[in-house]
C-alpha atoms as a PDB file:
ATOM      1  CA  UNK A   1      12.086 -11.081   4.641  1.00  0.00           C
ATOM      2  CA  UNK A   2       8.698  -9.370   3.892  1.00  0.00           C
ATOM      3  CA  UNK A   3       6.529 -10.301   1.628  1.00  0.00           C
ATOM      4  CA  UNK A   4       6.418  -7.855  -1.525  1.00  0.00           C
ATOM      5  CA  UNK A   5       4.000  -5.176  -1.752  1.00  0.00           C
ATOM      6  CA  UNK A   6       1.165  -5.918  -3.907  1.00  0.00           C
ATOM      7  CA  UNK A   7       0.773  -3.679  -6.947  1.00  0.00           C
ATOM      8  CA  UNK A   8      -1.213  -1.493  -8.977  1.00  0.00           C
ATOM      9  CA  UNK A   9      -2.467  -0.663 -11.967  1.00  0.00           C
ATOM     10  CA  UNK A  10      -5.242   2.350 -12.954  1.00  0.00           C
ATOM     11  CA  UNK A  11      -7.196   2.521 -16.221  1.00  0.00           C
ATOM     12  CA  UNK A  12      -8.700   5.869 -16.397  1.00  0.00           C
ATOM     13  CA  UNK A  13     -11.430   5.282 -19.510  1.00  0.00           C
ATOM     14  CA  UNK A  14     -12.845   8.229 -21.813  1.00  0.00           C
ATOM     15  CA  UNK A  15     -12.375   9.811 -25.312  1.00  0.00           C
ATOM     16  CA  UNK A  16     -12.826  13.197 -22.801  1.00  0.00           C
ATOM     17  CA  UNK A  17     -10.064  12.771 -21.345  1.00  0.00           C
ATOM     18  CA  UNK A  18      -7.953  12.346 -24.306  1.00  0.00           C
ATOM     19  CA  UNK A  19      -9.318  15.164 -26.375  1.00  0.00           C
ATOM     20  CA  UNK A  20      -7.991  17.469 -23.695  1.00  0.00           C
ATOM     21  CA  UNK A  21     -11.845  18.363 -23.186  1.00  0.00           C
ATOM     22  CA  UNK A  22     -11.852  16.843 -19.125  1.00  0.00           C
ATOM     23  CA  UNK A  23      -8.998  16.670 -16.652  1.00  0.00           C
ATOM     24  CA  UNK A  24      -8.205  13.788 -15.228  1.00  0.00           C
ATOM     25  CA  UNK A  25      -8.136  14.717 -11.062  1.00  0.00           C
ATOM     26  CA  UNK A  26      -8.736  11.326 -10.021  1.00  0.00           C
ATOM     27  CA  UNK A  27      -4.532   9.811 -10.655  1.00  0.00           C
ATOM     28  CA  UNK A  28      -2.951  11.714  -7.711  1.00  0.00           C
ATOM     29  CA  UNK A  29      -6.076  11.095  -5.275  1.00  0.00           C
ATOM     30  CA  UNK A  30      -5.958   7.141  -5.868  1.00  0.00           C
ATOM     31  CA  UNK A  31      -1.593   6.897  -6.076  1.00  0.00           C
ATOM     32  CA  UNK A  32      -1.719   8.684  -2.245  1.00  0.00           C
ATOM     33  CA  UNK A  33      -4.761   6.447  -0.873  1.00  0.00           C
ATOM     34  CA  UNK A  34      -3.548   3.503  -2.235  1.00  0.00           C
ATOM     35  CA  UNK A  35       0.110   4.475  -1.277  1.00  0.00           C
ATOM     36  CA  UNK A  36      -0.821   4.777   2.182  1.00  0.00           C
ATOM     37  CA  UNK A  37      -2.065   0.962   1.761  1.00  0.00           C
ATOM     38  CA  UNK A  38       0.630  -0.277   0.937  1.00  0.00           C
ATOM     39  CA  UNK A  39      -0.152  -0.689  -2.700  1.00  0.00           C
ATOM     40  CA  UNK A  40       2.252   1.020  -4.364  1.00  0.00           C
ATOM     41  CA  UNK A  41       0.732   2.331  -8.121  1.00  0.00           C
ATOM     42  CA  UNK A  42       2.764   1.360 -10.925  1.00  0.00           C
ATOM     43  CA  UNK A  43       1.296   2.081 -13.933  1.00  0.00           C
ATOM     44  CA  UNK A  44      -1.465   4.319 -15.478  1.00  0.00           C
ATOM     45  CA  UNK A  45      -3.220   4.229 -18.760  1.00  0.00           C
ATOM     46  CA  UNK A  46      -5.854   6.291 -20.118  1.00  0.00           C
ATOM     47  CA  UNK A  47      -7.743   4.689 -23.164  1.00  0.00           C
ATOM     48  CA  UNK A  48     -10.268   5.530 -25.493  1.00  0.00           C
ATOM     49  CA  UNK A  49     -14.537   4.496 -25.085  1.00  0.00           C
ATOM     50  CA  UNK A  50     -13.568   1.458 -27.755  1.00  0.00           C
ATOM     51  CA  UNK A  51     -14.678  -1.637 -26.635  1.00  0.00           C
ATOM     52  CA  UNK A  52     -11.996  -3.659 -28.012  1.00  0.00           C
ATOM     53  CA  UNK A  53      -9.114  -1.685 -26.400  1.00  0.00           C
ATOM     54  CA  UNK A  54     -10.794  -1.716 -23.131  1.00  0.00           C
ATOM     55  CA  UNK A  55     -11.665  -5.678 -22.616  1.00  0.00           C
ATOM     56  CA  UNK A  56      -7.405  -6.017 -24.543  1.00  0.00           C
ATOM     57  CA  UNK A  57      -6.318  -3.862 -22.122  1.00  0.00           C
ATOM     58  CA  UNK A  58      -8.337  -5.179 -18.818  1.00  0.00           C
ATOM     59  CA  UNK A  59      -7.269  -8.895 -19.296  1.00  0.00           C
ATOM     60  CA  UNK A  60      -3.672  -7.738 -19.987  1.00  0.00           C
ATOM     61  CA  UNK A  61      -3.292  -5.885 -16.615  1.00  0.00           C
ATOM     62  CA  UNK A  62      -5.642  -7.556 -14.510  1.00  0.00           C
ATOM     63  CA  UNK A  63      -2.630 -10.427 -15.145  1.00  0.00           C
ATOM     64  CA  UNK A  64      -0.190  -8.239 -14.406  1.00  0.00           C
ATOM     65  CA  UNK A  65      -1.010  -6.432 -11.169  1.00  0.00           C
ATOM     66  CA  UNK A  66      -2.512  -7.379  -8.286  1.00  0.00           C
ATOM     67  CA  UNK A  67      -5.072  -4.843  -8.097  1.00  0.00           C
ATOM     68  CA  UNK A  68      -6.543  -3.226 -11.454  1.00  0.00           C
ATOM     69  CA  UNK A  69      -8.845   0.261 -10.774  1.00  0.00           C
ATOM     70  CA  UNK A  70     -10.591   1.947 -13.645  1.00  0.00           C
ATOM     71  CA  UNK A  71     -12.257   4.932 -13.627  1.00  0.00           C
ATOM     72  CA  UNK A  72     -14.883   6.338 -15.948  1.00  0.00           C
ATOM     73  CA  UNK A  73     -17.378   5.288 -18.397  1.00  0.00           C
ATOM     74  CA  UNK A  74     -20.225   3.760 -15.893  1.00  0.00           C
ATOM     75  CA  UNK A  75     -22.844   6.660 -16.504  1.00  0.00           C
ATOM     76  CA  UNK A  76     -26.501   6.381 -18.156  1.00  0.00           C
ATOM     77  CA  UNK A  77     -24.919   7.157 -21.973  1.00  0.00           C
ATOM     78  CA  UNK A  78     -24.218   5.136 -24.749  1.00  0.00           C
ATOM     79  CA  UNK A  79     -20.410   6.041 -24.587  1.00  0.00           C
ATOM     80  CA  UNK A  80     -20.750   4.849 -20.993  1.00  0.00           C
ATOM     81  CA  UNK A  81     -19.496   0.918 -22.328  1.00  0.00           C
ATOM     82  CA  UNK A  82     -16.960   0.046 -19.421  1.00  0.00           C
ATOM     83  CA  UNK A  83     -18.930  -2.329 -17.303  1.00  0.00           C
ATOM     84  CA  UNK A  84     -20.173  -4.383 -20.555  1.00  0.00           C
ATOM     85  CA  UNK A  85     -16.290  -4.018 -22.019  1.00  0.00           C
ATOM     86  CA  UNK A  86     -15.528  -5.813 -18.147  1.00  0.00           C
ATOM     87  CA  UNK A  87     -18.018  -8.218 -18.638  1.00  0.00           C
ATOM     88  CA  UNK A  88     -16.658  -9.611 -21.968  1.00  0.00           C
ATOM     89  CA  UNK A  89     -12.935  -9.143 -20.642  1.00  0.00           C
ATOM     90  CA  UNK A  90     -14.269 -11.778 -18.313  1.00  0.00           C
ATOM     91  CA  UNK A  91     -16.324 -13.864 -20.293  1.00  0.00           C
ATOM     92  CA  UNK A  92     -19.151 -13.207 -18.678  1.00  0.00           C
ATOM     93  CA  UNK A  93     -22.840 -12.299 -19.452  1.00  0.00           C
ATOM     94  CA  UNK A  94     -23.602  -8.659 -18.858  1.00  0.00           C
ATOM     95  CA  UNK A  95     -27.048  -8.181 -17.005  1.00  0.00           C
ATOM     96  CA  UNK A  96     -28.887  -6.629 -14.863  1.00  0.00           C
ATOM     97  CA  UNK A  97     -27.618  -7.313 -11.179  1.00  0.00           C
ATOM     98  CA  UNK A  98     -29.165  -8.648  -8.432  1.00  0.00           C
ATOM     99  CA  UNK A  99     -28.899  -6.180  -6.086  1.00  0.00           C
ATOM    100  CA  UNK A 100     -28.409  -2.754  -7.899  1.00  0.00           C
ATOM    101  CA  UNK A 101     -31.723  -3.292 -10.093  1.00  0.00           C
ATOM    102  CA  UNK A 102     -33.914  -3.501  -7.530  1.00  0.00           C
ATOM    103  CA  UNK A 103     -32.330  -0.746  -5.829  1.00  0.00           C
ATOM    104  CA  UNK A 104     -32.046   1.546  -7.959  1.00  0.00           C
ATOM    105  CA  UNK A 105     -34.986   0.569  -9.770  1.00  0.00           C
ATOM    106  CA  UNK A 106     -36.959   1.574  -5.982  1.00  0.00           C
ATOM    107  CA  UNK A 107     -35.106   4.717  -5.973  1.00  0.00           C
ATOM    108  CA  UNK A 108     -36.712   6.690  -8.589  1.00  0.00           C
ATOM    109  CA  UNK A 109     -40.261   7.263  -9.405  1.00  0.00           C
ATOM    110  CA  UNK A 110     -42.969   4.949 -11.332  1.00  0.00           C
ATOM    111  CA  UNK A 111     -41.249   5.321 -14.993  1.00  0.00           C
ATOM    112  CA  UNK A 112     -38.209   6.969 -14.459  1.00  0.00           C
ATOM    113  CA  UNK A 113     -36.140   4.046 -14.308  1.00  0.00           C
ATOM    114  CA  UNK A 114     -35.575   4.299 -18.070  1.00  0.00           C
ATOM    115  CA  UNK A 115     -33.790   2.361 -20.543  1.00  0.00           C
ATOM    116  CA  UNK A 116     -30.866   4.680 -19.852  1.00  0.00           C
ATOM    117  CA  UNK A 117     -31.121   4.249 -15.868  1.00  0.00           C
ATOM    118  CA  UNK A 118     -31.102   0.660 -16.234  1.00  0.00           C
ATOM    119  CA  UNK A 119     -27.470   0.608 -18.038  1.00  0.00           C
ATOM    120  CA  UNK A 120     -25.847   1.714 -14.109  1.00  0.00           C
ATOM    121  CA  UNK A 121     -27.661  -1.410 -12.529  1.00  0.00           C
ATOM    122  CA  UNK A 122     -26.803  -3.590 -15.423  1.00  0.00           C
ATOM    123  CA  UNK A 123     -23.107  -5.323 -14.680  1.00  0.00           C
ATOM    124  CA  UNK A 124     -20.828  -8.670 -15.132  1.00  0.00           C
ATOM    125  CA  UNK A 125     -22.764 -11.586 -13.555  1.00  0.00           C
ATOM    126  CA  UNK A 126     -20.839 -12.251 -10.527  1.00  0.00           C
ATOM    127  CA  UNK A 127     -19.919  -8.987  -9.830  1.00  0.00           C
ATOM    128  CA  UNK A 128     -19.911  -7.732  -6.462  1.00  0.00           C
ATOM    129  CA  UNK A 129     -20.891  -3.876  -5.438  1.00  0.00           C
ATOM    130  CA  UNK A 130     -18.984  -0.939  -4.923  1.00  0.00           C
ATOM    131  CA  UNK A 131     -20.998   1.338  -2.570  1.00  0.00           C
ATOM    132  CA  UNK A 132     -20.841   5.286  -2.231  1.00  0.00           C
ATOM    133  CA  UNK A 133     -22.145   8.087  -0.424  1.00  0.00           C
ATOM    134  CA  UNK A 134     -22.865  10.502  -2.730  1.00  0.00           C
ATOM    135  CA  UNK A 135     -25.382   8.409  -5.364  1.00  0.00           C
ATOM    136  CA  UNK A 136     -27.012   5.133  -5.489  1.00  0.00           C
ATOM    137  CA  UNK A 137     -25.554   3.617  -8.545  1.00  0.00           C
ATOM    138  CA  UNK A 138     -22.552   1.341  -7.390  1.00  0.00           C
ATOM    139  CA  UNK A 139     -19.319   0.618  -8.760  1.00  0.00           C
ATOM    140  CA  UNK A 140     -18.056  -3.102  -9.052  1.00  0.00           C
ATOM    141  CA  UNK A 141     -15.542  -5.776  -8.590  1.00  0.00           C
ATOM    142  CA  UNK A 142     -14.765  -8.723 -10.348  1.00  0.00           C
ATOM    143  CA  UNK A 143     -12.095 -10.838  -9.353  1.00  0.00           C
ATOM    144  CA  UNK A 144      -8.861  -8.329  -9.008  1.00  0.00           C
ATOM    145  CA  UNK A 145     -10.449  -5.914 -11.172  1.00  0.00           C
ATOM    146  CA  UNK A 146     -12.417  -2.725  -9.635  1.00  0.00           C
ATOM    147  CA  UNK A 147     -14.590  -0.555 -11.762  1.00  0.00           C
ATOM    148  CA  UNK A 148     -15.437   3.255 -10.166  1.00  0.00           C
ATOM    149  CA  UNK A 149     -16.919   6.390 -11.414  1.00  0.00           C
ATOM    150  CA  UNK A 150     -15.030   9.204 -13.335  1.00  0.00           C
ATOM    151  CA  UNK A 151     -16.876  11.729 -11.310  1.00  0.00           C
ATOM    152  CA  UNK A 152     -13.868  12.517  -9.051  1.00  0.00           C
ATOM    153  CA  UNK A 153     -16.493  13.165  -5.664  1.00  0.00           C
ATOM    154  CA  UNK A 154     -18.407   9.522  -6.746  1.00  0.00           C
ATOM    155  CA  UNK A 155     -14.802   7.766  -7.129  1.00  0.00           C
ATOM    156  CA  UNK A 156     -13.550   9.074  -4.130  1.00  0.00           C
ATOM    157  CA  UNK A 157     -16.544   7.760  -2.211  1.00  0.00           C
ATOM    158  CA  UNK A 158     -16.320   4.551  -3.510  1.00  0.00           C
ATOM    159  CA  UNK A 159     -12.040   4.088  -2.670  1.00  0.00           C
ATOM    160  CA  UNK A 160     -12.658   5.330   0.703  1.00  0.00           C
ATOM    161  CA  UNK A 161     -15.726   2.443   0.829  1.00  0.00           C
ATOM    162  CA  UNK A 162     -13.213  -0.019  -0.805  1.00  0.00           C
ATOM    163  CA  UNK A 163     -10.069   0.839   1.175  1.00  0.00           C
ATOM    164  CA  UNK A 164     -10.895  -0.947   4.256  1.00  0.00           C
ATOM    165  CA  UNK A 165     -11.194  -3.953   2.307  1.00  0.00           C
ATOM    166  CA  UNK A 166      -8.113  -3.819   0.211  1.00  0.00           C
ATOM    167  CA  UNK A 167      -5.113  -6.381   1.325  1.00  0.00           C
ATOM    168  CA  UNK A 168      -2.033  -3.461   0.918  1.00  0.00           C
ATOM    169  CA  UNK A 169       1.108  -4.157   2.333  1.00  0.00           C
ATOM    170  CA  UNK A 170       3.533  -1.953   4.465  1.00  0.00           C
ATOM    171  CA  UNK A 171       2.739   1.888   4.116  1.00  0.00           C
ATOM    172  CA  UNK A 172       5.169   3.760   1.250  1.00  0.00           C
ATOM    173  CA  UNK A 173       6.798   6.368   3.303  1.00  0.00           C
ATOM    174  CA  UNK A 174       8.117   9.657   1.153  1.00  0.00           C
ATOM    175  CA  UNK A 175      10.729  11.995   2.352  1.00  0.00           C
ATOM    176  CA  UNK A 176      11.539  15.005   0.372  1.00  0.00           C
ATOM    177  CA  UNK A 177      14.002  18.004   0.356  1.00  0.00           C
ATOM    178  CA  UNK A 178      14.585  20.349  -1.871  1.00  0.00           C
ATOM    179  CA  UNK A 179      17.405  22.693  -2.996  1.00  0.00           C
ATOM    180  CA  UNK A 180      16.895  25.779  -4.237  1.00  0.00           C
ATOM    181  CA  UNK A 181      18.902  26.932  -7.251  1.00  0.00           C
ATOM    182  CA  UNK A 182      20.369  23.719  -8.137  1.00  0.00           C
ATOM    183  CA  UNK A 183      19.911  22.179 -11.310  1.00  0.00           C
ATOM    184  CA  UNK A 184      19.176  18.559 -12.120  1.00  0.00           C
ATOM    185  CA  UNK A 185      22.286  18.129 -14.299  1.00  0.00           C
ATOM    186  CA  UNK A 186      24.776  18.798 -11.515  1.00  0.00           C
ATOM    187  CA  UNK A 187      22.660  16.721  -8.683  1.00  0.00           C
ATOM    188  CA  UNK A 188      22.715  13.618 -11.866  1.00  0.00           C
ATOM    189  CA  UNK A 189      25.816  11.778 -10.526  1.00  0.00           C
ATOM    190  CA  UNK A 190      25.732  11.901  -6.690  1.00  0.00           C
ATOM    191  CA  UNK A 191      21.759  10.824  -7.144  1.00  0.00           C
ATOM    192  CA  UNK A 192      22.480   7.944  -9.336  1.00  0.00           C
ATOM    193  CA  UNK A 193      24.795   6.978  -6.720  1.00  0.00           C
ATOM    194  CA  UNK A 194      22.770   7.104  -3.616  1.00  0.00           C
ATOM    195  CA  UNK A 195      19.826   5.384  -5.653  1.00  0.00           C
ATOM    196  CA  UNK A 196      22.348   2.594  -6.293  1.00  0.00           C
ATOM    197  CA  UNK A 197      23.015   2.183  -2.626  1.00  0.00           C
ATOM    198  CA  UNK A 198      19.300   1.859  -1.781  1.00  0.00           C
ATOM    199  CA  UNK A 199      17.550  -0.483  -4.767  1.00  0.00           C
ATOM    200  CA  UNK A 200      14.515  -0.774  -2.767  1.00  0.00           C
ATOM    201  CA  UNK A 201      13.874   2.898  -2.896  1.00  0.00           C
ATOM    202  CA  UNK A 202      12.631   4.984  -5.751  1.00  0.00           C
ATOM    203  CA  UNK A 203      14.480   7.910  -5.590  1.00  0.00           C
ATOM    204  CA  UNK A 204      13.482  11.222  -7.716  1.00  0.00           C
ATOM    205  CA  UNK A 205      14.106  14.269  -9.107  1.00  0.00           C
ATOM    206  CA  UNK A 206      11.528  17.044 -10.257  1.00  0.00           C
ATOM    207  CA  UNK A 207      12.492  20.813 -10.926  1.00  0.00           C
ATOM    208  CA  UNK A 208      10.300  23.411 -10.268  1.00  0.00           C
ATOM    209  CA  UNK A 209      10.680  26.850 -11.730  1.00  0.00           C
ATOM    210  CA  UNK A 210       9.478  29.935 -10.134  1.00  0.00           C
ATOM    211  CA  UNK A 211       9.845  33.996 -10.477  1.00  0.00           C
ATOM    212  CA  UNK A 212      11.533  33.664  -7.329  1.00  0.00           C
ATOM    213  CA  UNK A 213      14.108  31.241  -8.182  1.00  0.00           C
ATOM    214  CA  UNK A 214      14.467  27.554  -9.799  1.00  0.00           C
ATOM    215  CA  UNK A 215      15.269  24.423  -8.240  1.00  0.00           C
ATOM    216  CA  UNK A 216      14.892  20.502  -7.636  1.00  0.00           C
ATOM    217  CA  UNK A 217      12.679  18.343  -5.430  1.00  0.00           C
ATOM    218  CA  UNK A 218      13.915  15.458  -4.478  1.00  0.00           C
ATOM    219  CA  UNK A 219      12.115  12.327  -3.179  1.00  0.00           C
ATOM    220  CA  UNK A 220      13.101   9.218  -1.646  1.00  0.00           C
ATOM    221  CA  UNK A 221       9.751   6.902  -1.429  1.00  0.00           C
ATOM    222  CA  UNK A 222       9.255   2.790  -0.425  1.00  0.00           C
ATOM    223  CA  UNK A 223       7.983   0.820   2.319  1.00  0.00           C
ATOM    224  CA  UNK A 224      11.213   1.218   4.755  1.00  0.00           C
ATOM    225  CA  UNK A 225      11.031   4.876   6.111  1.00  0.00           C
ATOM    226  CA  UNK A 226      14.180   4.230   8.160  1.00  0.00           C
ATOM    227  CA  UNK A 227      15.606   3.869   4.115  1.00  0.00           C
ATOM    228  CA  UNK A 228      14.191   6.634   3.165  1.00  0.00           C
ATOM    229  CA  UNK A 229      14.929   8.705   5.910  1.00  0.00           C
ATOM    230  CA  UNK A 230      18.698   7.678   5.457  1.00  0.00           C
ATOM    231  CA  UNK A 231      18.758   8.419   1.777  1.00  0.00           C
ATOM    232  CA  UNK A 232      17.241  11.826   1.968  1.00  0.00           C
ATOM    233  CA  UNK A 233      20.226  12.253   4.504  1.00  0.00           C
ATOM    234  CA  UNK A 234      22.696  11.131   2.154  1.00  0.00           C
ATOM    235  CA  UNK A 235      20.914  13.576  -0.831  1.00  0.00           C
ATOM    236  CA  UNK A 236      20.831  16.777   1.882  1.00  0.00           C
ATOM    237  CA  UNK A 237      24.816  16.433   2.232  1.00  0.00           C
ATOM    238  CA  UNK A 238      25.026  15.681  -1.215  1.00  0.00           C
ATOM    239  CA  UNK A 239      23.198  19.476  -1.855  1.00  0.00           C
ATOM    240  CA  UNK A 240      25.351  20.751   1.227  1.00  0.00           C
ATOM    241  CA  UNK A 241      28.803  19.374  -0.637  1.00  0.00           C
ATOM    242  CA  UNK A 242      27.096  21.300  -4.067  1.00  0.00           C
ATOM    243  CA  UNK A 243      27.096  24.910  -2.330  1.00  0.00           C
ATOM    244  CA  UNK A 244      23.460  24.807  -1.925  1.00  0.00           C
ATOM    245  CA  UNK A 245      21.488  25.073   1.392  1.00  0.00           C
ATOM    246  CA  UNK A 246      18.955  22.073   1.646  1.00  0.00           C
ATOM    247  CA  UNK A 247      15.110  22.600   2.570  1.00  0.00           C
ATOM    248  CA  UNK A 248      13.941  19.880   4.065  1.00  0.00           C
ATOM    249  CA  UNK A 249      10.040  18.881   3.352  1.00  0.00           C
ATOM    250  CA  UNK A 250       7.612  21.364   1.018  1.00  0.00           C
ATOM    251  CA  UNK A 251       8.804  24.529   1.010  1.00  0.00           C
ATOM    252  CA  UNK A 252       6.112  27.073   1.500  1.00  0.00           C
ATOM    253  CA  UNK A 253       6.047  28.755  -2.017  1.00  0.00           C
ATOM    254  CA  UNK A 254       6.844  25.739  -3.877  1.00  0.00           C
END
């Protein structure tokens, strides 16, 4: 038998993102990258700038999951506490790094590698870089435990940097159909069914309503396509048997 898949957790840190003030765009980039690893995302959680909650909530997860990512709160500002808030989760001094001082320190002129500067090079002794593209201040890694930007363009430099070096596990494959005009309540039964003939599969639901006409996605997604592709076989005849003609894939209004 295969080994398991390893797992997943993200941390997406910032009061802005609670208030309703910023939108989070960084869940659905990191679930698909680190779904096509192999490393399936289980669990999201999006907590406050309280330094507290965030070194609580980093040493509960980072025992949990296999791979912890968090995502915000790295900038020059004073709300910016998630590297220090890493650094105590780990018991660790917080200072300035090796490597990313001098760096960044050479990248700006004579005197404007201020106080507030400084904070980005500043990190958990021990902690090894996360490099990007787009800016020189780095993300980091401690242990199981990797700390990127909230800038959605900066994080997604820095997972496509990390990927490569990420231990995933067999790809999760998703196969989708959908049925248009058929609601979730008649669909309940025969899905429960097929999803209790393939455990290893998570297999889904999601309406979609449209001036054109309502209807149901519905997903069959794990790391054995030939599962999935046999599931979403059993779930077309099951819309067939319903009086509804199945779509197979993303229909193009949808």
């Amino acid at each position: 038998m295969a080994a398991p898949n390893p797992t997943a957790c993200l941390l997406v840190i910032g009061n802005e993102v609670l208030s309703g003030r910023t939108r989070d765009a960084n869940i659905q980039f990191l679930a698909t990258g680190l779904g096509n690893l192999g490393i399936p995302l289980r669990e999201v959680r999006v907590i406050p700038d309280v330094h507290q909650t965030i070194i609580d909530t980093v040493n509960e997860v980072r025992k949990k999951f296999d791979y912890v990512f968090t995502t915000g709160g790295i900038g020059p500002t004073h709300d910016d506490i998630t590297s220090e808030c890493v650094a105590a989760a780990f018991g660790v001094p917080w200072e300035p790094h090796p490597v990313a001082w001098p760096r960044m320190e050479a990248s700006y002129k004579p005197g404007d590698f201020n106080a507030a500067r400084q904070r980005m090079a500043t990190m958990p002794r021990g902690a090894a870089l996360i490099e990007n593209s787009i800016s020189v201040a780095p993300g980091f890694q401690m242990e199981n435990v990797y700390v990127m930007a909230g800038v959605p363009r900066v994080m997604q430099s820095m997972f496509e940097w990390l990927a490569p070096r990420l231990q995933g596990g067999t790809k999760i494959e998703m196969r989708v159909v959908h049925a248009i005009g058929l609601p979730e309540g008649v669909i309940a039964d025969g899905l429960a069914a097929i999803q209790a003939r393939y455990p290893d599969l998570d297999i889904g639901s999601y309406p979609f309503y449209r001036a054109t006409g309502n209807g149901v996605a519905l997903v069959a997604k794990g790391p054995d396509v030939a599962a999935a592709e046999r599931a979403v076989a059993e779930i077309t005849q099951l819309i067939v048997s319903l009086g509804r003609t199945p779509i197979q894939g993303e229909p193009p209004d949808v």
